[in-house]
PDB file of N, CA and C in Angstrom:
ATOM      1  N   UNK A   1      62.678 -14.517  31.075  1.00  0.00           N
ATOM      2  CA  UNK A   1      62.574 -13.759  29.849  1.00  0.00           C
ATOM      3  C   UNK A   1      63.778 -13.992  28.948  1.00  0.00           C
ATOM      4  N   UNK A   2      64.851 -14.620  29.599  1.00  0.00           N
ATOM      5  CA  UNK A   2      66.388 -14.643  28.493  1.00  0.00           C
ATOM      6  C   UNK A   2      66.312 -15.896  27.865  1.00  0.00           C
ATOM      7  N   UNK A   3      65.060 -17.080  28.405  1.00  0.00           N
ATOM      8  CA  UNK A   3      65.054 -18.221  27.821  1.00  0.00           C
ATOM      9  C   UNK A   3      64.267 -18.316  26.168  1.00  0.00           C
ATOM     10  N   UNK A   4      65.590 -18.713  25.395  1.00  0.00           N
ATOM     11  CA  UNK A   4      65.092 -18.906  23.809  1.00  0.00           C
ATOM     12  C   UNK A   4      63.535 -19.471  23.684  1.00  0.00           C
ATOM     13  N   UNK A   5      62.475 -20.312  24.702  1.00  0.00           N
ATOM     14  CA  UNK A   5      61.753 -21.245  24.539  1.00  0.00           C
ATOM     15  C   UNK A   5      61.068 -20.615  24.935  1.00  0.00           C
ATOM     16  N   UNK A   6      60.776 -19.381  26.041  1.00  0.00           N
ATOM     17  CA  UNK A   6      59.635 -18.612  26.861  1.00  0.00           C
ATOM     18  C   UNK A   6      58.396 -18.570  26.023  1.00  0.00           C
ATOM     19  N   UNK A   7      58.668 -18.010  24.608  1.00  0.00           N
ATOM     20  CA  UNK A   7      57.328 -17.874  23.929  1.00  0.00           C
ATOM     21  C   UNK A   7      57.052 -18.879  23.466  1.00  0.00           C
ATOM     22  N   UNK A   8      57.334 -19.849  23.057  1.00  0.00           N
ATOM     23  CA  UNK A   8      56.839 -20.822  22.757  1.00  0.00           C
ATOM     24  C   UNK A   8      56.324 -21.863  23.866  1.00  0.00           C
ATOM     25  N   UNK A   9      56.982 -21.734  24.757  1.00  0.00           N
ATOM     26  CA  UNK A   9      55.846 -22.338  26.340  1.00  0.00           C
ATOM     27  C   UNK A   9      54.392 -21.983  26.513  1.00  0.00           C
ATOM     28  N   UNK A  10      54.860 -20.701  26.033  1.00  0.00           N
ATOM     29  CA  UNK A  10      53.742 -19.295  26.321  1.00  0.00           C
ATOM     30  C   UNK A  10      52.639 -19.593  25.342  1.00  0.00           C
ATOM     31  N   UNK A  11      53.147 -19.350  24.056  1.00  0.00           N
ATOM     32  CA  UNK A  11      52.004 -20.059  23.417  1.00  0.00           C
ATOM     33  C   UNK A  11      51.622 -21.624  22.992  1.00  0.00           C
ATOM     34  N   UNK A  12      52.031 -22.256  23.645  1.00  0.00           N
ATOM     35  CA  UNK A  12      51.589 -23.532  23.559  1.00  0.00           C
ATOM     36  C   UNK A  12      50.876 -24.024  24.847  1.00  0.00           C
ATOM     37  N   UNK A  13      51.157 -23.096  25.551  1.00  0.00           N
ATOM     38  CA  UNK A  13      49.977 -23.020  26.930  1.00  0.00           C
ATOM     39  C   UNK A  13      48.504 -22.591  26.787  1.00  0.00           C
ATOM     40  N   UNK A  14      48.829 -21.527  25.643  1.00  0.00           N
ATOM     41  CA  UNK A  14      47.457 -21.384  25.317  1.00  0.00           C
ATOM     42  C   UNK A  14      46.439 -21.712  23.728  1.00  0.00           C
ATOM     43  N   UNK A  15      47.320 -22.274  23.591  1.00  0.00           N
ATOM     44  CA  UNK A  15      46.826 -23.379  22.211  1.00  0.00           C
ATOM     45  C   UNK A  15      46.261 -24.569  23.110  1.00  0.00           C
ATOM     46  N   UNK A  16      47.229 -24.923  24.325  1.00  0.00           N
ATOM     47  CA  UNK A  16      46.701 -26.498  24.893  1.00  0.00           C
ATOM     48  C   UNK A  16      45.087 -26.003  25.734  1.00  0.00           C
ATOM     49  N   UNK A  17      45.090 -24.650  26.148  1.00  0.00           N
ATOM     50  CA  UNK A  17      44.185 -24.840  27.212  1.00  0.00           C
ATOM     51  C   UNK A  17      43.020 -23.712  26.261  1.00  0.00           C
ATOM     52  N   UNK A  18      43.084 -23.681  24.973  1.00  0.00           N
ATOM     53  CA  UNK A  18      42.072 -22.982  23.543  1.00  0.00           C
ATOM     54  C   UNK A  18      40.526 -23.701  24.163  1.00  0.00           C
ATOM     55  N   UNK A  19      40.640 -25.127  24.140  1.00  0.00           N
ATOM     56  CA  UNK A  19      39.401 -25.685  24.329  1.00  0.00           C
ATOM     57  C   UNK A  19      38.377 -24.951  25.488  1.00  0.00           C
ATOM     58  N   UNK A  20      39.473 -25.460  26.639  1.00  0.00           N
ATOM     59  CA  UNK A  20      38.597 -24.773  27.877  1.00  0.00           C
ATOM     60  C   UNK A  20      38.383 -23.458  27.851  1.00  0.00           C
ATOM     61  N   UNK A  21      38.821 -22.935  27.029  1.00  0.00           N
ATOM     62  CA  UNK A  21      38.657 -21.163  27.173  1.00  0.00           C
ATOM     63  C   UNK A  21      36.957 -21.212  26.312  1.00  0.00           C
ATOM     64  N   UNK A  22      37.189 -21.849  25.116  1.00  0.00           N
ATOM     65  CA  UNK A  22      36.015 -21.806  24.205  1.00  0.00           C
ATOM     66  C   UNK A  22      34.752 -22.273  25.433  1.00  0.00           C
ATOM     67  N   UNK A  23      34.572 -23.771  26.019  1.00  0.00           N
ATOM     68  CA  UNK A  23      34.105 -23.746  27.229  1.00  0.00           C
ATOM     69  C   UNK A  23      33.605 -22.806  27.687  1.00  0.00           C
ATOM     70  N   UNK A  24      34.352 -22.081  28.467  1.00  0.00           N
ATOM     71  CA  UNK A  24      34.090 -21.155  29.252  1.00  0.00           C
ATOM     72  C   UNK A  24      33.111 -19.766  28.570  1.00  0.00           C
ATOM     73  N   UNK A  25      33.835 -19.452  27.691  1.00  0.00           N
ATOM     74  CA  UNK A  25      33.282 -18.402  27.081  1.00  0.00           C
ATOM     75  C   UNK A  25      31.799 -18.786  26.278  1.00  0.00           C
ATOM     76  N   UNK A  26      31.647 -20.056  26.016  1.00  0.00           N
ATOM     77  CA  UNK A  26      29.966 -20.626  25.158  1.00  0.00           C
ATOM     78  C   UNK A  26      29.605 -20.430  26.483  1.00  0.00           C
ATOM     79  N   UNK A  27      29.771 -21.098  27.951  1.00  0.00           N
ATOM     80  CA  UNK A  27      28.705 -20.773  28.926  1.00  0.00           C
ATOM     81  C   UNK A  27      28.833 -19.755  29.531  1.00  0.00           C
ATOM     82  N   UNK A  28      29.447 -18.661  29.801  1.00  0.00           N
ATOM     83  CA  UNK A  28      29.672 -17.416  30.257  1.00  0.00           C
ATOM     84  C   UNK A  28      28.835 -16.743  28.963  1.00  0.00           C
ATOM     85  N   UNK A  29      28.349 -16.462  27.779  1.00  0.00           N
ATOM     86  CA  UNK A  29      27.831 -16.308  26.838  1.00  0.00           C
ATOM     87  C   UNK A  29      26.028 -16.664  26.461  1.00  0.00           C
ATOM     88  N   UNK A  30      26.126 -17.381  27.296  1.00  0.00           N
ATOM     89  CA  UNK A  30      24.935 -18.473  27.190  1.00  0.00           C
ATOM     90  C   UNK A  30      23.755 -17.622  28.097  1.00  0.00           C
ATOM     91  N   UNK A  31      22.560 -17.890  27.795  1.00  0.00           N
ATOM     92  CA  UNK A  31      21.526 -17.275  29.057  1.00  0.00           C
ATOM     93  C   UNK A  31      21.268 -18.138  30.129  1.00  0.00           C
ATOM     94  N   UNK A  32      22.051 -19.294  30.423  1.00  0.00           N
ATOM     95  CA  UNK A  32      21.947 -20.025  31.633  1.00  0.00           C
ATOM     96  C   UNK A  32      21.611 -19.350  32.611  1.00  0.00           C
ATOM     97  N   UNK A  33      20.816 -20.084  33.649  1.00  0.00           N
ATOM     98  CA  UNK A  33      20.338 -19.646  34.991  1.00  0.00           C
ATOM     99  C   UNK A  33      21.604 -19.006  35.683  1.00  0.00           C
ATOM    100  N   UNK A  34      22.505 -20.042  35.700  1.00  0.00           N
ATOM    101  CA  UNK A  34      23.950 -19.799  36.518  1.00  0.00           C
ATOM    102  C   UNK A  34      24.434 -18.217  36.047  1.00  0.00           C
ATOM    103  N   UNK A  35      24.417 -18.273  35.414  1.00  0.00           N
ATOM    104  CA  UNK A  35      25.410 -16.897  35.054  1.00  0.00           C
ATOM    105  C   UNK A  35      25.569 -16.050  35.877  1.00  0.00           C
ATOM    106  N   UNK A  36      24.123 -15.100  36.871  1.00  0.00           N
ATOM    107  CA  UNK A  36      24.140 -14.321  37.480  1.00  0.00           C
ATOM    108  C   UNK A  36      25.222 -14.980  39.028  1.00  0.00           C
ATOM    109  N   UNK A  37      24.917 -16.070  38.989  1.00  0.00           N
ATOM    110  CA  UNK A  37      25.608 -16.638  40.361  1.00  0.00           C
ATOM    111  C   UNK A  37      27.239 -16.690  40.033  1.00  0.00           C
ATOM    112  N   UNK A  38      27.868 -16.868  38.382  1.00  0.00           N
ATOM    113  CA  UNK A  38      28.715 -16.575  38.258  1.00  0.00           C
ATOM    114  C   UNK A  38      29.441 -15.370  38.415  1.00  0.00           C
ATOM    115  N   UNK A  39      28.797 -14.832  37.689  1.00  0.00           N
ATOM    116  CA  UNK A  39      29.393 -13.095  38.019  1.00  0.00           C
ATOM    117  C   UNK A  39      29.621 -12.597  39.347  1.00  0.00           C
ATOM    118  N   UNK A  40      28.671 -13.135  39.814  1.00  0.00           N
ATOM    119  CA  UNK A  40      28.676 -12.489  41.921  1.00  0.00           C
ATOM    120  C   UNK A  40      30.042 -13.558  42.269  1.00  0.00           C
ATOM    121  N   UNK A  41      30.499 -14.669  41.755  1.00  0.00           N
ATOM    122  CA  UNK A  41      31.453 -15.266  42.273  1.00  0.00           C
ATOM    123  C   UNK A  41      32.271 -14.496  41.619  1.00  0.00           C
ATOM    124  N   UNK A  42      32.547 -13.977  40.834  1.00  0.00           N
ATOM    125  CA  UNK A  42      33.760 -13.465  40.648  1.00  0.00           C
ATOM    126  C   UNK A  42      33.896 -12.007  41.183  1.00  0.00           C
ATOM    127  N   UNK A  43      32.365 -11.142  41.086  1.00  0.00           N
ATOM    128  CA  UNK A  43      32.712 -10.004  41.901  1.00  0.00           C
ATOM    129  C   UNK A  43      33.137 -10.401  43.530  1.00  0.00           C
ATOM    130  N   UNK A  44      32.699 -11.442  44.202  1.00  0.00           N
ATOM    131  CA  UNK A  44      33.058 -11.632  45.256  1.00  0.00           C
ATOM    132  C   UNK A  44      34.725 -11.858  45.402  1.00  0.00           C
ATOM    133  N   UNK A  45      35.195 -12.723  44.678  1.00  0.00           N
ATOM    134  CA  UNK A  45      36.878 -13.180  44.453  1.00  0.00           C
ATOM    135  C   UNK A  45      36.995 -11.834  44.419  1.00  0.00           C
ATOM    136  N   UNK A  46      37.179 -10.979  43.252  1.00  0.00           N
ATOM    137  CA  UNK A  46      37.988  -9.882  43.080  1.00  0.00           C
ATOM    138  C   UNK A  46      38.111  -9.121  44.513  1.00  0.00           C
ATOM    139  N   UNK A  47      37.101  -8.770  45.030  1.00  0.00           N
ATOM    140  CA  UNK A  47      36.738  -7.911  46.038  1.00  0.00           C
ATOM    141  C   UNK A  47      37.551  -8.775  47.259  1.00  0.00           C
ATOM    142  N   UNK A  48      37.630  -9.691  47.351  1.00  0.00           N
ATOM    143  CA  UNK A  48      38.315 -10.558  48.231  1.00  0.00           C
ATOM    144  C   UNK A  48      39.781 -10.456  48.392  1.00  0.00           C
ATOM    145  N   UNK A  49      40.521 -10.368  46.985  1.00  0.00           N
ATOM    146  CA  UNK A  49      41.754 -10.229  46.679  1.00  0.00           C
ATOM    147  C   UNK A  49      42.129  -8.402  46.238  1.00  0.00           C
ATOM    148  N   UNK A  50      41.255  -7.733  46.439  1.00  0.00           N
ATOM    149  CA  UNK A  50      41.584  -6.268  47.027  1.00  0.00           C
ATOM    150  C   UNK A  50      41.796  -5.944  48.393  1.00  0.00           C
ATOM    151  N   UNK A  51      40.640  -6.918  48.957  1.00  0.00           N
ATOM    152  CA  UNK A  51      41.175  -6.437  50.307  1.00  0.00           C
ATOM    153  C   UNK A  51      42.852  -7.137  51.098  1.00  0.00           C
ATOM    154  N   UNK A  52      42.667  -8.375  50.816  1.00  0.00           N
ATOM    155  CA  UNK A  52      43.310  -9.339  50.676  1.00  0.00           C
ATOM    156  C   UNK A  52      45.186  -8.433  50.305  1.00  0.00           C
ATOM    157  N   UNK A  53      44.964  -7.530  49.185  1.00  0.00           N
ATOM    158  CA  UNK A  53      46.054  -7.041  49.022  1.00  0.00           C
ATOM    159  C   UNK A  53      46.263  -5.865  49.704  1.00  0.00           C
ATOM    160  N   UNK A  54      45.101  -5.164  49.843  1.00  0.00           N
ATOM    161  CA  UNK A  54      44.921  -3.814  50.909  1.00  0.00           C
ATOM    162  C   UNK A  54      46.016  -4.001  51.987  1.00  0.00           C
ATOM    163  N   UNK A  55      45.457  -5.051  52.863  1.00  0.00           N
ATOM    164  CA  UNK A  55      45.951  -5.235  53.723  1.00  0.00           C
ATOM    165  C   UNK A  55      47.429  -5.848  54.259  1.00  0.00           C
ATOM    166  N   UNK A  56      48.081  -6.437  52.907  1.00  0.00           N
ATOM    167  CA  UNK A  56      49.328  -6.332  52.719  1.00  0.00           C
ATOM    168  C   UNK A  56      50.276  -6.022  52.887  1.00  0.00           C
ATOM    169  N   UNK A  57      49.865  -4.875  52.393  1.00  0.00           N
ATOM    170  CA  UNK A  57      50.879  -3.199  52.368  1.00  0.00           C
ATOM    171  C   UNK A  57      51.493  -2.421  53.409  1.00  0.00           C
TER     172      UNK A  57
END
């Protein structure tokens, strides 16, 4: 955080990776078949990395 350049890393990380986000968000957006199989992958991850941290502690 004391480095003069942090934000500008910061946002030039997400200027470089703008495209793939747009990507993502036209097919996350989209009525593709996939979608529903997407969402369960990510409810599955999340739920994975709760327990995952649960058990951590």
């Amino acid at each position: 955080m004391e480095s003069q350049d942090f934000q500008s890393a910061v946002t030039e990380a997400v200027v470089d990776n703008q495209e793939a986000h747009n990507t993502m968000a036209d097919y996350f957006f989209s009525d593709g078949p996939a979608i529903s199989a997407v969402i369960m992958a990510l409810a599955d991850a999340f739920y994975e990395a709760a327990i995952d941290q649960r058990t951590d502690v």
